[in-house]
Protein backbone atom coordinates (compact mmCIF):
# COMPACT_ATOMS: atom_id res chain seq x y z
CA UNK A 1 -13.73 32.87 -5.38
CA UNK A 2 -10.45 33.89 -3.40
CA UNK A 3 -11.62 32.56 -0.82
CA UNK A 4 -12.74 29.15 -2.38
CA UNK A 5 -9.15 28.89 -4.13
CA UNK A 6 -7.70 29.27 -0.20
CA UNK A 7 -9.92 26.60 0.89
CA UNK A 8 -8.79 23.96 -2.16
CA UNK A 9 -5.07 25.26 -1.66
CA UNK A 10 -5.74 24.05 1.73
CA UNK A 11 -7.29 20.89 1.10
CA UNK A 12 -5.02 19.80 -1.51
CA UNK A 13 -1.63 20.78 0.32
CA UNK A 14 0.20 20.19 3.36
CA UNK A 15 0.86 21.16 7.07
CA UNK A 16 4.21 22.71 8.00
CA UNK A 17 4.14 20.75 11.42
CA UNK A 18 3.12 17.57 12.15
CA UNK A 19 -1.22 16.88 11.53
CA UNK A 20 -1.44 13.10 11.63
CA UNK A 21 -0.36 10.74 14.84
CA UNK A 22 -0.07 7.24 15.45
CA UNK A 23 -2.35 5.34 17.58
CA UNK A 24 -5.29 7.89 17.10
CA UNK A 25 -8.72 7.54 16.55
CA UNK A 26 -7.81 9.50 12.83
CA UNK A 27 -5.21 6.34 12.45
CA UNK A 28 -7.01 3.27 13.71
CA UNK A 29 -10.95 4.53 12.19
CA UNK A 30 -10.11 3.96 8.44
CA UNK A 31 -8.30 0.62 9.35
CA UNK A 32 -11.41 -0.36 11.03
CA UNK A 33 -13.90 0.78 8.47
CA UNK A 34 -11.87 -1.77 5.85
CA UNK A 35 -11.63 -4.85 7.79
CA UNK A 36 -15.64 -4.14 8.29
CA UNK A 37 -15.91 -4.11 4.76
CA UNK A 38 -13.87 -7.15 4.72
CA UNK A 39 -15.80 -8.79 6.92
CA UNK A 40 -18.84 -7.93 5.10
CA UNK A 41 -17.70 -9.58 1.38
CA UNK A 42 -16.83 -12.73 3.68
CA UNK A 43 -19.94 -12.75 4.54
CA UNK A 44 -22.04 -12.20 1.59
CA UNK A 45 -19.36 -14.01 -0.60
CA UNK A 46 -21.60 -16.33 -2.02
CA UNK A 47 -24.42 -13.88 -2.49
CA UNK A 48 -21.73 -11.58 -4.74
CA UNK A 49 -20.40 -14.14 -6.23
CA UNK A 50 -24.15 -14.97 -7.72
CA UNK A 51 -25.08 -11.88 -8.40
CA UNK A 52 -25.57 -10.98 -12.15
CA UNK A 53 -23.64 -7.51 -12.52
CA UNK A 54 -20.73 -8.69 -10.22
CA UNK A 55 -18.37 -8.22 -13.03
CA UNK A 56 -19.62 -4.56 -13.02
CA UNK A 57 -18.23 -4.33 -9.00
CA UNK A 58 -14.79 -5.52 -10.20
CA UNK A 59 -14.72 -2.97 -12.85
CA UNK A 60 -15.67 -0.41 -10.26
CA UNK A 61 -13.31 -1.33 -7.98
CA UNK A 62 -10.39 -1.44 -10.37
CA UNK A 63 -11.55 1.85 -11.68
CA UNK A 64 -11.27 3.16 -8.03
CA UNK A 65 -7.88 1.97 -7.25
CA UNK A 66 -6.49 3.38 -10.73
CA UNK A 67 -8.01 6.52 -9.81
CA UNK A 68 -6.74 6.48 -6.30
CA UNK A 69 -2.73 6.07 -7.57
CA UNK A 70 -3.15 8.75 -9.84
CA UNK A 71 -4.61 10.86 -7.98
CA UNK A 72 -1.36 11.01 -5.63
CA UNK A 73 0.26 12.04 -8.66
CA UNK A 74 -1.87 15.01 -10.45
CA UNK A 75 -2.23 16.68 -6.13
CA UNK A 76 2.13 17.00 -7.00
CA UNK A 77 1.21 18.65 -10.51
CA UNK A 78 -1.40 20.86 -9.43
CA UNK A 79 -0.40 22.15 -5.96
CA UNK A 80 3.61 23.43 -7.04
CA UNK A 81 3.78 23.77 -3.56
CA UNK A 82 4.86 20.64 -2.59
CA UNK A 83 7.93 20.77 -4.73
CA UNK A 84 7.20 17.58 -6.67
CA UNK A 85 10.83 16.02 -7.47
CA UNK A 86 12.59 12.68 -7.90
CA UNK A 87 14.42 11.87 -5.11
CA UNK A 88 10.94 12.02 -3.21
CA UNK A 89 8.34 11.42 -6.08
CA UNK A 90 8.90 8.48 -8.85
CA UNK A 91 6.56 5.70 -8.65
CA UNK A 92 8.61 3.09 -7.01
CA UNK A 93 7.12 2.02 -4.34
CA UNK A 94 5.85 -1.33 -2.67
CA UNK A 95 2.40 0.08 -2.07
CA UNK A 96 1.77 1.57 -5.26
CA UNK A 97 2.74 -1.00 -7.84
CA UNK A 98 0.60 -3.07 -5.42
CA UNK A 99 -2.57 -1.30 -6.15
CA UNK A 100 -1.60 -1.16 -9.73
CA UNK A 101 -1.26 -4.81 -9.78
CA UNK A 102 -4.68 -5.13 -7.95
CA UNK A 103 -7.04 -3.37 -10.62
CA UNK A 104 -5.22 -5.70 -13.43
CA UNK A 105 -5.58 -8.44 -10.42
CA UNK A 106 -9.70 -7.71 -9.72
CA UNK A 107 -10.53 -7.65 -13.62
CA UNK A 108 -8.44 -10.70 -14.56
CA UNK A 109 -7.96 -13.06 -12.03
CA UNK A 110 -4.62 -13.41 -12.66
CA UNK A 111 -2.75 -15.84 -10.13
CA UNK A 112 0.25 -14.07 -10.85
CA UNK A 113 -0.80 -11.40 -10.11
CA UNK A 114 -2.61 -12.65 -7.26
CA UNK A 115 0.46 -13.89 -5.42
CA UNK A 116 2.70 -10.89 -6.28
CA UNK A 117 0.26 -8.79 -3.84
CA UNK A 118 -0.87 -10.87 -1.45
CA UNK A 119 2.88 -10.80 -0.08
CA UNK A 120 3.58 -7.40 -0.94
CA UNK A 121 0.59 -6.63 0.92
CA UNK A 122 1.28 -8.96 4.17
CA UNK A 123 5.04 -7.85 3.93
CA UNK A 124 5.56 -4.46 3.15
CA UNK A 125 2.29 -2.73 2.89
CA UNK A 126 1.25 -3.64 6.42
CA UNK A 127 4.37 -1.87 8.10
CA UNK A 128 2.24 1.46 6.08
CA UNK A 129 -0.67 0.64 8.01
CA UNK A 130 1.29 0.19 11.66
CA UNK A 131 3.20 3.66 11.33
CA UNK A 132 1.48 5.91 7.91
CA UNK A 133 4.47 8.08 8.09
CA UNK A 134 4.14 9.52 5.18
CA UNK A 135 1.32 11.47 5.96
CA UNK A 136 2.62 13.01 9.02
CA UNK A 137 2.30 16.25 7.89
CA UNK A 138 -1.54 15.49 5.96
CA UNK A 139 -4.15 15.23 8.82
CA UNK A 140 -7.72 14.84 8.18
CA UNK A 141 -8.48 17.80 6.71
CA UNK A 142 -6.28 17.12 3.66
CA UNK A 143 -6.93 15.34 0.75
CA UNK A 144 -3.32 13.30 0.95
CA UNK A 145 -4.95 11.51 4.29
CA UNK A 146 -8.41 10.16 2.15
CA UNK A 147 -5.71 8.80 -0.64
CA UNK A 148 -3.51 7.59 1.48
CA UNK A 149 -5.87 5.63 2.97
CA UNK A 150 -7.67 4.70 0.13
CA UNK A 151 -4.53 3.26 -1.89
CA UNK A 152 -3.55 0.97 1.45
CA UNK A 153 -7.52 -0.61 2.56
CA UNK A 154 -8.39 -1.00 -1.35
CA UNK A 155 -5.19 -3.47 -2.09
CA UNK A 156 -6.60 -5.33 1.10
CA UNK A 157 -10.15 -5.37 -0.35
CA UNK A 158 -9.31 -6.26 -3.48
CA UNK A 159 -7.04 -9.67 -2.18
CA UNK A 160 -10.01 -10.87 0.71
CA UNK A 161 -12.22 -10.34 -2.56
CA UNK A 162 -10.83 -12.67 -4.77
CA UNK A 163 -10.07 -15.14 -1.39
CA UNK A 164 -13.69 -14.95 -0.38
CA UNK A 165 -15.60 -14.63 -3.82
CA UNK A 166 -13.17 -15.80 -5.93
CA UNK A 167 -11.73 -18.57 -3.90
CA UNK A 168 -8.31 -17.78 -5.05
CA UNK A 169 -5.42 -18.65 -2.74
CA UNK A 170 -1.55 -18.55 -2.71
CA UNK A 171 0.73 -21.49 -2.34
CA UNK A 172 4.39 -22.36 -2.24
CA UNK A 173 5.54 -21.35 -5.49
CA UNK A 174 3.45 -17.87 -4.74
CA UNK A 175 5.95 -17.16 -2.33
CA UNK A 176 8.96 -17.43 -4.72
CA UNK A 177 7.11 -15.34 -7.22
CA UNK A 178 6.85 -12.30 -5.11
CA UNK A 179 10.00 -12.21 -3.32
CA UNK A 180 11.33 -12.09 -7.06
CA UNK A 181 9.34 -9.27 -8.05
CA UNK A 182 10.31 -7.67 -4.39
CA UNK A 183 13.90 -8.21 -5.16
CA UNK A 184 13.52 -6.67 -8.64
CA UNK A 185 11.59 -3.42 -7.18
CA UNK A 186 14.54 -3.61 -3.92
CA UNK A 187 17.00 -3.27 -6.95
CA UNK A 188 15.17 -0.61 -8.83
CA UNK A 189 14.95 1.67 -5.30
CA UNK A 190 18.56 0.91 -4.67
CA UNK A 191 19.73 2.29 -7.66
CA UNK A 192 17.41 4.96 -7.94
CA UNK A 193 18.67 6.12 -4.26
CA UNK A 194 22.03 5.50 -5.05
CA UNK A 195 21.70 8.13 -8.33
CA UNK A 196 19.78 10.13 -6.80
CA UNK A 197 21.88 10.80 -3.76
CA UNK A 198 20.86 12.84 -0.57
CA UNK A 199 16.87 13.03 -0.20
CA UNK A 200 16.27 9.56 -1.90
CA UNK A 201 14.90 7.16 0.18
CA UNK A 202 13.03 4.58 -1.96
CA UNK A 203 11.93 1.68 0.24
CA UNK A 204 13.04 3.24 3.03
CA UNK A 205 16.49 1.68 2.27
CA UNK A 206 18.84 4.37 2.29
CA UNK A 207 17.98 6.74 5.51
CA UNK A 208 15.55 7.14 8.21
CA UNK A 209 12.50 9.19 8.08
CA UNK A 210 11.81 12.74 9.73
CA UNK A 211 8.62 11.52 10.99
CA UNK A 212 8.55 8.42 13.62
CA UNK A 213 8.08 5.06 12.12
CA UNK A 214 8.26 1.19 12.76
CA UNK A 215 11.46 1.59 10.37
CA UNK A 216 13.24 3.99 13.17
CA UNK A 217 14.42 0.54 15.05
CA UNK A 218 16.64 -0.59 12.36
CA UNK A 219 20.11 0.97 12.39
CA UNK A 220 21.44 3.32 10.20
CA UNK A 221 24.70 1.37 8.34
CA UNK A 222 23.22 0.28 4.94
CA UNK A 223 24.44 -3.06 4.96
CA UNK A 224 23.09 -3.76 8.42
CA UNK A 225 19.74 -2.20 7.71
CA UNK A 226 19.57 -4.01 4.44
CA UNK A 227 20.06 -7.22 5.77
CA UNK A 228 17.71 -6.68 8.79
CA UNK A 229 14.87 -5.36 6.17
CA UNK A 230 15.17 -8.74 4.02
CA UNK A 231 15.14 -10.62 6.92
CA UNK A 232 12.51 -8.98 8.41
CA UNK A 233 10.12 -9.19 5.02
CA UNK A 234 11.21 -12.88 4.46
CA UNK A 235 10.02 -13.71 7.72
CA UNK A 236 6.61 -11.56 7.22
CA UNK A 237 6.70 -13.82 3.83
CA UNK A 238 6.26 -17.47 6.04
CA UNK A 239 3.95 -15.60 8.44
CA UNK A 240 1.94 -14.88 5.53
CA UNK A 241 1.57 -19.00 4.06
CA UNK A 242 1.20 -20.11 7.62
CA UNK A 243 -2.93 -20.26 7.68
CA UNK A 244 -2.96 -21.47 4.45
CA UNK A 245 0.27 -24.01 5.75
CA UNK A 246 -2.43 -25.21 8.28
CA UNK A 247 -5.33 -25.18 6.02
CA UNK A 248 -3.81 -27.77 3.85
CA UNK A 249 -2.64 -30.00 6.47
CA UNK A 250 -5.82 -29.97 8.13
CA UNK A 251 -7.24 -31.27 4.84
């Protein structure tokens, strides 16, 4: 039994140095496993979309992602450990509102809903995917990696399902939509990091990480790195409506 509880201690904890490293087979396999699963609902789109239980999948998968966001939290209640506390902790984050919005998303259909995520995801959650920071210290062996991973492919899953099966799509006023709600959650981290002081670093607005990340580029005033990071997500915003830009003109 002792040494079972080492083992789960293990599992459910953290490395003191560095475990996880860009541009490794441990970061690019789990990005490649979801766009194969992406390709595969393209490709049997119609097929799901036919079948007579596929409500029962969208349950599933909202279940999933639910389960996935929580779990992040009840690893900080059980494993003291990792000194769960707010300036590192509260749930405001692009990512994880965006899988919360996803299981309401894959039940309802929501278009709302719909084009609140599919920007978050193509603005801010894909910057997760390029450098997983946040995981530095969580390598394989760790439960934090499988979640991690988990809460970023799912949200991508869950949009190219409703695209491909659904035929849901965004459009202009999509756009508008989500940059609100991004503003709203921008305010919400700015505040909270503002309160909070040292150690708060919602949205990756107030300092740079320990780890490397995509984010180390942008310079350390606030204002500057403010005004870079809007810039920078507004432009990820067009780059997101441009195939669908194209899709209606060719039309």
């Amino acid at each position: 039994m002792e040494k079972l509880a080492e083992i789960i201690a293990y599992f459910f904890g953290q490395g003191e140095t560095v475990e996880f490293k860009n541009f490794t087979l441990a970061h690019f396999l789990p990005i490649i496993i979801m766009i194969g699963i992406i390709f595969l609902i393209h490709r049997y789109s119609e097929k799901i979309k036919d079948y007579k239980h596929e409500d029962r999948i969208r349950l599933a998968l909202a279940f999933i992602l639910i389960i996935t966001e929580m779990s992040y939290f009840w690893r900080l209640i059980g494993v003291p450990s990792l000194n769960p506390n707010p300036h590192e902790h509260l749930p405001i984050t692009i990512c994880g509102w965006g899988v919360i919005f996803c299981s309401y998303l894959i039940i309802t259909k929501n278009q709302t809903l719909f084009d609140i995520t599919y920007f978050w995801l193509f603005s801010g959650t894909i910057f997760a995917l390029v450098t997983p920071t946040v995981i530095s210290y969580c390598g394989p062996t760790r439960f934090r990696y499988y979640q991690f991973w988990l809460e970023h492919s799912l949200g991508y899953i869950t949009i190219f399902y409703m695209i491909f099966v659904h035929k849901m799509r965004p459009n202009i006023k999509s756009m508008f939509k989500s940059y609100g709600a991004f503003a709203i959650m921008a305010f919400i981290a700015f505040m909270a990091n503002k309160m909070l002081g040292t150690g708060a670093n919602y949205l990756f607005m107030a300092e740079l990480e320990e780890t490397a990340s995509i984010l180390d580029l942008l310079p350390t005033n606030f204002v500057l790195r403010v005004l870079i990071m809007a810039s920078i997500v507004s432009f990820m915003y067009i780059v997101s409506y441009i195939p669908w830009f194209i899709k209606d003109q060719k039309k």
